[in-house]
PDB file of N, CA and C in Angstrom:
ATOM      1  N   UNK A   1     127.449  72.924  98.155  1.00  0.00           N
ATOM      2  CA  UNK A   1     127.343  73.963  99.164  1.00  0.00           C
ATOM      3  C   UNK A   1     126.333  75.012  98.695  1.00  0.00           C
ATOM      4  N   UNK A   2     125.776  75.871  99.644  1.00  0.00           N
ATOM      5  CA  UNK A   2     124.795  76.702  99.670  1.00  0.00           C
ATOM      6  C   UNK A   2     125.577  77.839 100.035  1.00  0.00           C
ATOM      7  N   UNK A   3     124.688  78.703  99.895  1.00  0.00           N
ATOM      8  CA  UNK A   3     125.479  80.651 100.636  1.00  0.00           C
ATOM      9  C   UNK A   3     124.092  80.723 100.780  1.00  0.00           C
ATOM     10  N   UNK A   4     124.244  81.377 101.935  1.00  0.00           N
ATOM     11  CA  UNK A   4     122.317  82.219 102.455  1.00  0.00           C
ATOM     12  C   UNK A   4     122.881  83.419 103.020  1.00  0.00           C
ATOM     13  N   UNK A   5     121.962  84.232 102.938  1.00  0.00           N
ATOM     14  CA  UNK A   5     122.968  85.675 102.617  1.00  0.00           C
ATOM     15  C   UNK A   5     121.059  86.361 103.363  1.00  0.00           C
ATOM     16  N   UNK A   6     121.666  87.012 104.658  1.00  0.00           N
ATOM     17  CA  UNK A   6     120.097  87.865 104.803  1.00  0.00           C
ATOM     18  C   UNK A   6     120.882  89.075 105.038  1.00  0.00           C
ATOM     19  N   UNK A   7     119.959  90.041 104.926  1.00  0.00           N
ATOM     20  CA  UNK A   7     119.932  91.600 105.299  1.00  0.00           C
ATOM     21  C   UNK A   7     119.177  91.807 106.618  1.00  0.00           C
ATOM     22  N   UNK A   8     120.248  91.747 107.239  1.00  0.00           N
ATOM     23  CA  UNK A   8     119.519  92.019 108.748  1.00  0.00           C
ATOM     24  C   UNK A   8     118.999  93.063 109.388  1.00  0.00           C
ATOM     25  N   UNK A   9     119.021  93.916 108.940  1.00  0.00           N
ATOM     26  CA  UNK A   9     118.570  95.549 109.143  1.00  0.00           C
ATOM     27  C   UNK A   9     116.963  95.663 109.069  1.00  0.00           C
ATOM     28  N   UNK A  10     116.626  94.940 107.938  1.00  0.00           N
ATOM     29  CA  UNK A  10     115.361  94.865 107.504  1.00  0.00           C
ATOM     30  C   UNK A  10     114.475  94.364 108.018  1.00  0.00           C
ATOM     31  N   UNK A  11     114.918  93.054 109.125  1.00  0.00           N
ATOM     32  CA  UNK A  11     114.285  92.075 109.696  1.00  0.00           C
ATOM     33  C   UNK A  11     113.540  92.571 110.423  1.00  0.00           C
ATOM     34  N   UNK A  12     111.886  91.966 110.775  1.00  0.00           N
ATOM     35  CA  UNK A  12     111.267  92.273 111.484  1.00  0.00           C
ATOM     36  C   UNK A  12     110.801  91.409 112.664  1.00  0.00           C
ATOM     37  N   UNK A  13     111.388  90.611 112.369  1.00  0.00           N
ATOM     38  CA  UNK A  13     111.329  89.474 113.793  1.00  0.00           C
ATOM     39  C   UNK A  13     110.097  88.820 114.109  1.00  0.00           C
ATOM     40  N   UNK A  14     109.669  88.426 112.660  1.00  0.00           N
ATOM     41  CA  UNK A  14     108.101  87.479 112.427  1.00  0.00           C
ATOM     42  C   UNK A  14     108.403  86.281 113.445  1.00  0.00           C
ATOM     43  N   UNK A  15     109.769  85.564 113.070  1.00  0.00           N
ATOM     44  CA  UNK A  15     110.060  84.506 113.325  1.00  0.00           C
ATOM     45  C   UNK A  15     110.050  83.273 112.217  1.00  0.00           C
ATOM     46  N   UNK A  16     109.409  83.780 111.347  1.00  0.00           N
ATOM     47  CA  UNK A  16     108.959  82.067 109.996  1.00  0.00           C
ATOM     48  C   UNK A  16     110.230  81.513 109.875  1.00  0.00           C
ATOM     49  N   UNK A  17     111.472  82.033 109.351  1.00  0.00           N
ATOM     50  CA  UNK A  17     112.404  81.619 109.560  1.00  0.00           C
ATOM     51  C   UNK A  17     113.502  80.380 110.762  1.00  0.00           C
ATOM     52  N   UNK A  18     112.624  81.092 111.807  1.00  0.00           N
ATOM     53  CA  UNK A  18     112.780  80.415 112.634  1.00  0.00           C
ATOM     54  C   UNK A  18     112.436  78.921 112.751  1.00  0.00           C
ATOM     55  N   UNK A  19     111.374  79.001 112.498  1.00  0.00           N
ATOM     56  CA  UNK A  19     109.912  77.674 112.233  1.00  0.00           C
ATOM     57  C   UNK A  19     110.418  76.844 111.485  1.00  0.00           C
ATOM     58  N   UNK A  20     110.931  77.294 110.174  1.00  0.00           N
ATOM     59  CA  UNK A  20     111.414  76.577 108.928  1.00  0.00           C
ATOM     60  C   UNK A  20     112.493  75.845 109.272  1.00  0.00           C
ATOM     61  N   UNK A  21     113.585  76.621 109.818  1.00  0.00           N
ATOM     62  CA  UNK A  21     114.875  75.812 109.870  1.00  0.00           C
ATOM     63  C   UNK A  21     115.457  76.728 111.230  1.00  0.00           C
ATOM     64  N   UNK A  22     115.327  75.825 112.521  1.00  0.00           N
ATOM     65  CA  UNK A  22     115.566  75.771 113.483  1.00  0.00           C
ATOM     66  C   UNK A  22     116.758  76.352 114.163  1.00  0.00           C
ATOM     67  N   UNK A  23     117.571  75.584 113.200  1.00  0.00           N
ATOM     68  CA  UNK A  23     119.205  75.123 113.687  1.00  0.00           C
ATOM     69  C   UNK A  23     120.296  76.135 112.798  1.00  0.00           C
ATOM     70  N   UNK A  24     119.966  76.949 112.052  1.00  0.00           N
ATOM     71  CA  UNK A  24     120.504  78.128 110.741  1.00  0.00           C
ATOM     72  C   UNK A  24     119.693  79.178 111.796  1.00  0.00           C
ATOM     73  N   UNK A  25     119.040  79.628 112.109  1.00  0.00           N
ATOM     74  CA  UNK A  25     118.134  80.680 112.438  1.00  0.00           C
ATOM     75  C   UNK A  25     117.847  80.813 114.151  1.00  0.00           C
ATOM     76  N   UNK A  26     118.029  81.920 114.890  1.00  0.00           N
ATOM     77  CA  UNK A  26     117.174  82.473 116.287  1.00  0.00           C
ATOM     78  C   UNK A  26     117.347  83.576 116.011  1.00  0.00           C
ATOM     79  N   UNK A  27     116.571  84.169 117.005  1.00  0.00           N
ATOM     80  CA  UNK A  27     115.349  85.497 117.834  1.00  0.00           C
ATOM     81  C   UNK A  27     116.602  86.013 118.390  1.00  0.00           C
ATOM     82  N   UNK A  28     116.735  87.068 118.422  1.00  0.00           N
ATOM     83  CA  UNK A  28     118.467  88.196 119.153  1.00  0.00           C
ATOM     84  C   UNK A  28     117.295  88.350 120.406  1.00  0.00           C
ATOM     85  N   UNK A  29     117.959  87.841 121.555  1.00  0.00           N
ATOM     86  CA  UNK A  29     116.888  88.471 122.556  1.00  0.00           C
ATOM     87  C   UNK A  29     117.735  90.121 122.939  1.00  0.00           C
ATOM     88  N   UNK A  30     118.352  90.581 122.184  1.00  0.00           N
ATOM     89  CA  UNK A  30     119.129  91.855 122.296  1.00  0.00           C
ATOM     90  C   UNK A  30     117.896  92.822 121.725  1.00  0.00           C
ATOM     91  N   UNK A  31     117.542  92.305 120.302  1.00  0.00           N
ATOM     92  CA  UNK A  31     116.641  93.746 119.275  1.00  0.00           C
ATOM     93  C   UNK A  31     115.711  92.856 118.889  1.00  0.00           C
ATOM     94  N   UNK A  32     114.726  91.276 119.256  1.00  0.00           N
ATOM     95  CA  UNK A  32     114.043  90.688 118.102  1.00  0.00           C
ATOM     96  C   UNK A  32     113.897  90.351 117.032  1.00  0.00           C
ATOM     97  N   UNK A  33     115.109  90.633 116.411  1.00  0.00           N
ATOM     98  CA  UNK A  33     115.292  90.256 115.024  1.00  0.00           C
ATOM     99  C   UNK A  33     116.110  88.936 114.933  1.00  0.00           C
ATOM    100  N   UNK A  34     115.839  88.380 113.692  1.00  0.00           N
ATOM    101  CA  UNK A  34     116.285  87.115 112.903  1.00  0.00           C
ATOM    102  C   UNK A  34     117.596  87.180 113.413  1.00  0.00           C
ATOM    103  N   UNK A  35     118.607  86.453 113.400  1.00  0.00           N
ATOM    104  CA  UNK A  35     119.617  85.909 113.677  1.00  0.00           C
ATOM    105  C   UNK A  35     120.536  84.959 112.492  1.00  0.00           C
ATOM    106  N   UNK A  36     121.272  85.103 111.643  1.00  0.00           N
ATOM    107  CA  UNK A  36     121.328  83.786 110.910  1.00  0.00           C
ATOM    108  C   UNK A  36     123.167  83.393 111.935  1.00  0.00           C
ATOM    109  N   UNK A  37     122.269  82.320 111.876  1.00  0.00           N
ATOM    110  CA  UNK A  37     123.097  81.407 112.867  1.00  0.00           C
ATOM    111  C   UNK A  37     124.928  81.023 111.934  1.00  0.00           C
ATOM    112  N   UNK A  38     125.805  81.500 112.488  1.00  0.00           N
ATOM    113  CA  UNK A  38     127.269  81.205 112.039  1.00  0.00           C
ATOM    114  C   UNK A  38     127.184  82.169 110.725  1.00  0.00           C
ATOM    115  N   UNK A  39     126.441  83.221 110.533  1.00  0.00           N
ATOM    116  CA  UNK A  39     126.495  84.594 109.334  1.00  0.00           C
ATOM    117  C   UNK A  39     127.680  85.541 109.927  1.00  0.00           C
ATOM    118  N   UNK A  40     128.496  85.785 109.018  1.00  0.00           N
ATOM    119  CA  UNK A  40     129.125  87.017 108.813  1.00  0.00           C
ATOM    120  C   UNK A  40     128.713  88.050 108.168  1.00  0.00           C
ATOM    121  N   UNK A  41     128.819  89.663 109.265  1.00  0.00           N
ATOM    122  CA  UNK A  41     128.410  90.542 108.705  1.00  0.00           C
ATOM    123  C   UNK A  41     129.577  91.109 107.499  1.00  0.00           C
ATOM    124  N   UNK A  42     128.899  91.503 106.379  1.00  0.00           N
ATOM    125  CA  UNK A  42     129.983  92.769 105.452  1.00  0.00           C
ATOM    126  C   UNK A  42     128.867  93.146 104.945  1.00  0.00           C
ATOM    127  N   UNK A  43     129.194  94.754 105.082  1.00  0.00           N
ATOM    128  CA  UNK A  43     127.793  95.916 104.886  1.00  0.00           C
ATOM    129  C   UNK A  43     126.863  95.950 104.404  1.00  0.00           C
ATOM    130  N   UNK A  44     126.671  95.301 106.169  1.00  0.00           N
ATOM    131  CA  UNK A  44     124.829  95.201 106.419  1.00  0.00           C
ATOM    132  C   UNK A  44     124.083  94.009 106.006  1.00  0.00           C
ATOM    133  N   UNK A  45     125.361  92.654 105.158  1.00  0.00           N
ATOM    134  CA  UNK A  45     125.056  91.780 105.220  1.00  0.00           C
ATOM    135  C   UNK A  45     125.432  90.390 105.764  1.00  0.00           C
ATOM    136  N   UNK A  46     124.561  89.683 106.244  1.00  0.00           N
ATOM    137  CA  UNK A  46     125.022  88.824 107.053  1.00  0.00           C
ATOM    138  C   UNK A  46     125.190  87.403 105.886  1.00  0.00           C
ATOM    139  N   UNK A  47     125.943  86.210 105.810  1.00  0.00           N
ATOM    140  CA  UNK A  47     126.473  85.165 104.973  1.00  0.00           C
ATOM    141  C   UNK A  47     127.161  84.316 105.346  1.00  0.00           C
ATOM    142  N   UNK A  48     126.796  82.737 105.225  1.00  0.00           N
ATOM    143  CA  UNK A  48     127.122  81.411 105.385  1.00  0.00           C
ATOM    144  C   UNK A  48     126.931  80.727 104.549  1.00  0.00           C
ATOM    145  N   UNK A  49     128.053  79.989 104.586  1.00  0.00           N
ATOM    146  CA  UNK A  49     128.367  78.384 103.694  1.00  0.00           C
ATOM    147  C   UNK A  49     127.477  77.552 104.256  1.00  0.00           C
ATOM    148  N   UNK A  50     126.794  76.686 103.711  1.00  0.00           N
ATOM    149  CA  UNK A  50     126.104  75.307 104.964  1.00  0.00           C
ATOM    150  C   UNK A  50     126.380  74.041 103.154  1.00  0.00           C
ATOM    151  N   UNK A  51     126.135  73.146 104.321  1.00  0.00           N
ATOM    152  CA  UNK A  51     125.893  72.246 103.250  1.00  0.00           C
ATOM    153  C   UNK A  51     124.578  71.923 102.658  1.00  0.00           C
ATOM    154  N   UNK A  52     124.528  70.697 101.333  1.00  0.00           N
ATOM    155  CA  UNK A  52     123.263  70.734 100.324  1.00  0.00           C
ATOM    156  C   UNK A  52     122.357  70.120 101.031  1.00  0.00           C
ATOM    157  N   UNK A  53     122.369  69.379 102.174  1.00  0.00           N
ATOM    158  CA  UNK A  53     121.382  68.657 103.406  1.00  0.00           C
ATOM    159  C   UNK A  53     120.519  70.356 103.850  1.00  0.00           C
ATOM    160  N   UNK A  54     120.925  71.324 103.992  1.00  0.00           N
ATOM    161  CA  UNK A  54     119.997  72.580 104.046  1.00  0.00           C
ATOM    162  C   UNK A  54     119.414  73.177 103.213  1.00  0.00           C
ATOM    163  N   UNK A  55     119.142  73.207 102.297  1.00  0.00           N
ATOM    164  CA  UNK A  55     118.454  73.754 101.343  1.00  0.00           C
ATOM    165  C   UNK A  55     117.268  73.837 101.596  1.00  0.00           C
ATOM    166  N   UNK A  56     116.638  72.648 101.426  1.00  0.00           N
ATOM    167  CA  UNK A  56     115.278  72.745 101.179  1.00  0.00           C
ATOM    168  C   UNK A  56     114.577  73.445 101.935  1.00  0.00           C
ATOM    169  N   UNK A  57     115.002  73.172 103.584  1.00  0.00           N
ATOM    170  CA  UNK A  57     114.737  74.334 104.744  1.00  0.00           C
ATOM    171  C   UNK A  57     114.934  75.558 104.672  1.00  0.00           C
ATOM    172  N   UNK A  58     116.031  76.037 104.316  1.00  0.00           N
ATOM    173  CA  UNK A  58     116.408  77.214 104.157  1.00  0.00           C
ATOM    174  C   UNK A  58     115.796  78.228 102.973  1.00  0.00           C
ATOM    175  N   UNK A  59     115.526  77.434 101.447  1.00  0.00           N
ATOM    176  CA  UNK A  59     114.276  77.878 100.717  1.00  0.00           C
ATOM    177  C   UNK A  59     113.219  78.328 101.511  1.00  0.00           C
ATOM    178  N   UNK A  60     112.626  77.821 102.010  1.00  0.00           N
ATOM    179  CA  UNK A  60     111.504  77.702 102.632  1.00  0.00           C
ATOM    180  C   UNK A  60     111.054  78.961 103.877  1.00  0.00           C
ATOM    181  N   UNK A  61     112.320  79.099 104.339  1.00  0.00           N
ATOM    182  CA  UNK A  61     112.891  80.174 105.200  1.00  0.00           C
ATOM    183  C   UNK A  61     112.742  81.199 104.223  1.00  0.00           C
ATOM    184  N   UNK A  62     113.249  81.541 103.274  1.00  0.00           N
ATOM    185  CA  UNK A  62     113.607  82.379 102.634  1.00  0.00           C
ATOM    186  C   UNK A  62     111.682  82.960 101.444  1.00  0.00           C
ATOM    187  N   UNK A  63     110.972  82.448 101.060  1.00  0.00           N
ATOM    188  CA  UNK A  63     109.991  82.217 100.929  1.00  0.00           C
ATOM    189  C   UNK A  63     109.070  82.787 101.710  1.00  0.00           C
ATOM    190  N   UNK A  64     109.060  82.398 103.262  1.00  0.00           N
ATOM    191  CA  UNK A  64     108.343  82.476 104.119  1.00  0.00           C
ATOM    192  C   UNK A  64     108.515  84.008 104.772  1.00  0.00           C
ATOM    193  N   UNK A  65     109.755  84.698 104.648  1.00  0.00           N
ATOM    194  CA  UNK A  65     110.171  85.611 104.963  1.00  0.00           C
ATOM    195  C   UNK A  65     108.935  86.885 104.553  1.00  0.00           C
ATOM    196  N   UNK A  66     108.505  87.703 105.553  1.00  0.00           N
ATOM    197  CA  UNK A  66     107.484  88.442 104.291  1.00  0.00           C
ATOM    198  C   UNK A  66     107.893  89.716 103.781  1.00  0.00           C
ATOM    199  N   UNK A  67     109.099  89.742 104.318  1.00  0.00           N
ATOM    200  CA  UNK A  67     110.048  91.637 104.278  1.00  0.00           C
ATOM    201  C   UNK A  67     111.160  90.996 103.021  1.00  0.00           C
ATOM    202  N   UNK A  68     111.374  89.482 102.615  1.00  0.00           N
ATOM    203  CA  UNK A  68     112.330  89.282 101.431  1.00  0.00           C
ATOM    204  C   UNK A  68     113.506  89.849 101.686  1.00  0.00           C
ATOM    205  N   UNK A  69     114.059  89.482 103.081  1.00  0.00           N
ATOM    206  CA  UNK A  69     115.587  90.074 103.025  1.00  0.00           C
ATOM    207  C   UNK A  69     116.480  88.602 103.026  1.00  0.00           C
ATOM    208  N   UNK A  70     116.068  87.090 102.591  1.00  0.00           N
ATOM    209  CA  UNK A  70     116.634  86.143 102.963  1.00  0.00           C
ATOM    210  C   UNK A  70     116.760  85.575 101.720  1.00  0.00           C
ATOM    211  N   UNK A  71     118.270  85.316 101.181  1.00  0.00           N
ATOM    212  CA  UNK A  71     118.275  84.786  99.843  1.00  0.00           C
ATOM    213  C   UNK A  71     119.224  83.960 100.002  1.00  0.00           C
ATOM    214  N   UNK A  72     118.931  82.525  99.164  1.00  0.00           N
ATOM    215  CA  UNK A  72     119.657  80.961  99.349  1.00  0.00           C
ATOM    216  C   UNK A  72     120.397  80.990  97.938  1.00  0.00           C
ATOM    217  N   UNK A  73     121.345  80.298  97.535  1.00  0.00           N
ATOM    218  CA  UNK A  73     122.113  80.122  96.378  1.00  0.00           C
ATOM    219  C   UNK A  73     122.961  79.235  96.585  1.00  0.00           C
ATOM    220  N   UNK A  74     122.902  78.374  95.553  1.00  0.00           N
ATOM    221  CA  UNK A  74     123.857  77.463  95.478  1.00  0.00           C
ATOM    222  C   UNK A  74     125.329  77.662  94.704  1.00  0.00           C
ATOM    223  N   UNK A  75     126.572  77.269  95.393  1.00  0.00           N
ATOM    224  CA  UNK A  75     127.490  77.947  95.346  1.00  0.00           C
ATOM    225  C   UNK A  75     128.293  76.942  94.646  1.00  0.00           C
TER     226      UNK A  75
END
């Protein structure tokens, strides 16, 4: 298992994230910002379990990010 853990406050709603990994990630058509898909907020941060089939995407996401609020770890 993985934990991906973003700070959503920070987000600026590039989208790369999006690009990278589709199906973890959308656009809030509420404020434009990142979304992490099935994240729970606790203060100010958003966090999900996924399985090791996501990683490599989700690196990549996280990488691509250019504000660095998106961090992957294996759990």
């Amino acid at each position: 298992m993985i934990r991906i853990t973003q700070q959503r406050v920070k987000c600026i709603g590039c989208n790369a994230c999006v690009e990278a990994a589709d199906h973890r990630w959308r656009i809030s058509r509420r404020d434009g910002k990142c979304t992490l898909v099935g994240g729970v907020e606790k203060r100010g941060f958003y966090s999900v379990l996924v399985p090791d089939h996501e990683l490599e995407e989700n690196l990549l996401a996280a990488r691509n990010c250019p504000v660095n609020i998106i961090r992957v770890t294996p759990v």
